[in-house]
C-alpha atoms as a PDB file:
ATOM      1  CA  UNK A   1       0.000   0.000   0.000  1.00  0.00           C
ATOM      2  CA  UNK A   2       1.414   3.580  -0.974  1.00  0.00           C
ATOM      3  CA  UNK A   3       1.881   6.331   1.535  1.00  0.00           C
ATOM      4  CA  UNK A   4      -1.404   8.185  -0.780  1.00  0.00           C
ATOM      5  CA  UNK A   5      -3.899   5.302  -0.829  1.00  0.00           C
ATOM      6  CA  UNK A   6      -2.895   5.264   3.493  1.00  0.00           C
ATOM      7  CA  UNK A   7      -3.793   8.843   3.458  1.00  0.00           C
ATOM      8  CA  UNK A   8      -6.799   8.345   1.476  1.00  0.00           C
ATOM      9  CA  UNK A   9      -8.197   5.706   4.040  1.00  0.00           C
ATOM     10  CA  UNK A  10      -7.627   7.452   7.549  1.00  0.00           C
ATOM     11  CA  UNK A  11      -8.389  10.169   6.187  1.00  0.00           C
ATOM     12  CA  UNK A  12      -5.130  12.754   6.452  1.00  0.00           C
ATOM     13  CA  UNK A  13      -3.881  15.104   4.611  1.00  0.00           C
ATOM     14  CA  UNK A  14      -0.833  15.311   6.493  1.00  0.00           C
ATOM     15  CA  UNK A  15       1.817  12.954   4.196  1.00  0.00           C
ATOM     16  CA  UNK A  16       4.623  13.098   7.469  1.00  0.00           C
ATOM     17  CA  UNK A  17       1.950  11.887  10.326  1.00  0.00           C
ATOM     18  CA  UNK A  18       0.553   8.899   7.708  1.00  0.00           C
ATOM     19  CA  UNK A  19       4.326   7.604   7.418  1.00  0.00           C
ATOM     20  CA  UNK A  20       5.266   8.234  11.175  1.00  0.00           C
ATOM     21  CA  UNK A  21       2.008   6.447  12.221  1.00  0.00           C
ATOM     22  CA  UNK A  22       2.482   3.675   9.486  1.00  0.00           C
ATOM     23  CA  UNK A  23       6.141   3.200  10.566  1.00  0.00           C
ATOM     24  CA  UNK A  24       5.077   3.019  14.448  1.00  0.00           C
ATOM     25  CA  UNK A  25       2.441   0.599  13.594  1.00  0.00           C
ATOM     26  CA  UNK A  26       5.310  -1.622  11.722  1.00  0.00           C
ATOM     27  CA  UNK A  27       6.909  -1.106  15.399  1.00  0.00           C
ATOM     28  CA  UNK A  28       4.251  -2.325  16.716  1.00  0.00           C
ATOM     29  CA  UNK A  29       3.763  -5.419  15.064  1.00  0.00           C
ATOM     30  CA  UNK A  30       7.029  -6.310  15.314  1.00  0.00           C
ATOM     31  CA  UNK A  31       7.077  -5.937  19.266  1.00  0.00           C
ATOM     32  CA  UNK A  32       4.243  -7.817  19.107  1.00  0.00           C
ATOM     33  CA  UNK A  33       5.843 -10.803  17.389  1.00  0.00           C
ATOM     34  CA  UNK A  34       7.464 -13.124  19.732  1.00  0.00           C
ATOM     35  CA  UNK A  35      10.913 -14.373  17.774  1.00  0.00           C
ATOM     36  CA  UNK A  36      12.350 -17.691  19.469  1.00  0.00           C
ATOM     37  CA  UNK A  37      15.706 -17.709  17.500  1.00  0.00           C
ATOM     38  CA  UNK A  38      18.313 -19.738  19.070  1.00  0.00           C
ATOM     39  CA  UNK A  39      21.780 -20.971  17.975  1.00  0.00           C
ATOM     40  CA  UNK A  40      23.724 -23.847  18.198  1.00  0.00           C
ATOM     41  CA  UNK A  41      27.407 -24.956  17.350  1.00  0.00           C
ATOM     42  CA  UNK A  42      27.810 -29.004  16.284  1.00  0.00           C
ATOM     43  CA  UNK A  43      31.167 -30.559  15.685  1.00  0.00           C
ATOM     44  CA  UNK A  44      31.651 -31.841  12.344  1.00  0.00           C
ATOM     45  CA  UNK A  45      32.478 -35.492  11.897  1.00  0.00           C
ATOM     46  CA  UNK A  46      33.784 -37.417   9.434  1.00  0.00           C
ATOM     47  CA  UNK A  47      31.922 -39.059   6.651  1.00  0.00           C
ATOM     48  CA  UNK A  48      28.691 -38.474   8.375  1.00  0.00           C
ATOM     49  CA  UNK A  49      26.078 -37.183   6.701  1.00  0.00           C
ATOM     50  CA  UNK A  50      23.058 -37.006   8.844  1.00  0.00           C
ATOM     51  CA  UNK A  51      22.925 -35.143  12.607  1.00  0.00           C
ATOM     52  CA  UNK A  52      20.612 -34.502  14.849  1.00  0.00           C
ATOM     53  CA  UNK A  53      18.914 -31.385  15.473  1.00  0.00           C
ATOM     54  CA  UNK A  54      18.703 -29.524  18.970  1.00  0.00           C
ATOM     55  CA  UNK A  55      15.541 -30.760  21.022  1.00  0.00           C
ATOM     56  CA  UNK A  56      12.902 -28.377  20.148  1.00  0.00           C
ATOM     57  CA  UNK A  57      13.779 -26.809  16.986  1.00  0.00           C
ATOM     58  CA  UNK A  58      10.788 -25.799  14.787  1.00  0.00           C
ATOM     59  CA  UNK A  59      13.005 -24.815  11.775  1.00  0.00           C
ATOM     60  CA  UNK A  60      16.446 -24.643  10.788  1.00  0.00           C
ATOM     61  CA  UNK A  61      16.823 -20.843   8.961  1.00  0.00           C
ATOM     62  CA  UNK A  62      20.719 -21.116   8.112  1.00  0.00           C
ATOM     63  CA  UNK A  63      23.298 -23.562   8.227  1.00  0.00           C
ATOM     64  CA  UNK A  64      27.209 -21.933   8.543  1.00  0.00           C
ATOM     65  CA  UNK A  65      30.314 -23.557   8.575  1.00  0.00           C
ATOM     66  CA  UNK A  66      34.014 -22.792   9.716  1.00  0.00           C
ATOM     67  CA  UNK A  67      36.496 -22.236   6.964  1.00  0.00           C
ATOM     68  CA  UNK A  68      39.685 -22.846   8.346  1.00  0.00           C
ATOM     69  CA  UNK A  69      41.251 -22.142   5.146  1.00  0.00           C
ATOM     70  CA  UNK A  70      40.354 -18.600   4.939  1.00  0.00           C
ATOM     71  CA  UNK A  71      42.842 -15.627   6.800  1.00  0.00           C
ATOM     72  CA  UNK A  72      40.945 -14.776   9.104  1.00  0.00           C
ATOM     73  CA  UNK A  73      38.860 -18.070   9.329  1.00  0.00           C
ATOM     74  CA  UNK A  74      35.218 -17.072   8.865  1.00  0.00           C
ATOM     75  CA  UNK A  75      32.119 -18.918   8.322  1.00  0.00           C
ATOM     76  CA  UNK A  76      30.656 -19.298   5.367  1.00  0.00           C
ATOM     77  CA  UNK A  77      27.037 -19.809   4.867  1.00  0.00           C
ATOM     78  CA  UNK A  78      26.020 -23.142   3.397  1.00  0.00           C
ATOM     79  CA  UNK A  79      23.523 -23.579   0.500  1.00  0.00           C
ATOM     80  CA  UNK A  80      20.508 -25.461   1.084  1.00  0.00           C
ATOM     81  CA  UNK A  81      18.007 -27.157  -1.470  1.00  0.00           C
ATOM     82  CA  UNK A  82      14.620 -26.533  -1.211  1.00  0.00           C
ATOM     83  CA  UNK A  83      11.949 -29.346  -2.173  1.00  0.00           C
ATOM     84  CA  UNK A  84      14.945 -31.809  -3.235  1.00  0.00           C
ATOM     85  CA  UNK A  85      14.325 -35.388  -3.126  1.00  0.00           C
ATOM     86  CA  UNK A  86      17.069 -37.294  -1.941  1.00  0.00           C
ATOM     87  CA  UNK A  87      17.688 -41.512  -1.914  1.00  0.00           C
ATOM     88  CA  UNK A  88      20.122 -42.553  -0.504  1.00  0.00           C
ATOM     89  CA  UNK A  89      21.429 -45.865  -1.943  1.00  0.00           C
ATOM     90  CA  UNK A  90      20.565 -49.145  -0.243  1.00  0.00           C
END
């Protein structure tokens, strides 16, 4: 929604009041939001491919790992596939 259609509907003429009150309503909402983000290290290991997530986890946003390589070592975000079907061979 533009800032003209907001005025249009409170009404206001007033184009500074419509974006302060749209931008404390966006406040607002976010307050109102509760955001359970968490993080969590795991150690790597060796030709595994599967690990188990953290107890409670509803959904896993990024994955990053440590690249040792790199001066300074930094992490690096891994790339994940979305709607991939995967089989592993028996």
């Amino acid at each position: 929604m533009k800032v003209k259609e907001l005025m249009e509907r409170i009404p206001s003429t007033n184009e500074g009041y419509t974006i302060a009150y749209a931008n404390d309503a966006v406040k607002e909402i976010a307050m109102m939001i509760d955001n359970k983000i968490s993080y969590s290290a795991i150690d790597l290991v060796a030709d595994q491919r599967y690990y188990t997530p953290p107890s409670g986890m509803l959904k896993l946003v990024n994955i990053f790992v440590l690249d040792d390589d790199s001066t300074p070592s930094k992490y690096v975000k891994i790339s994940r596939l979305l709607d991939s079907n995967t089989q592993d061979d028996e």
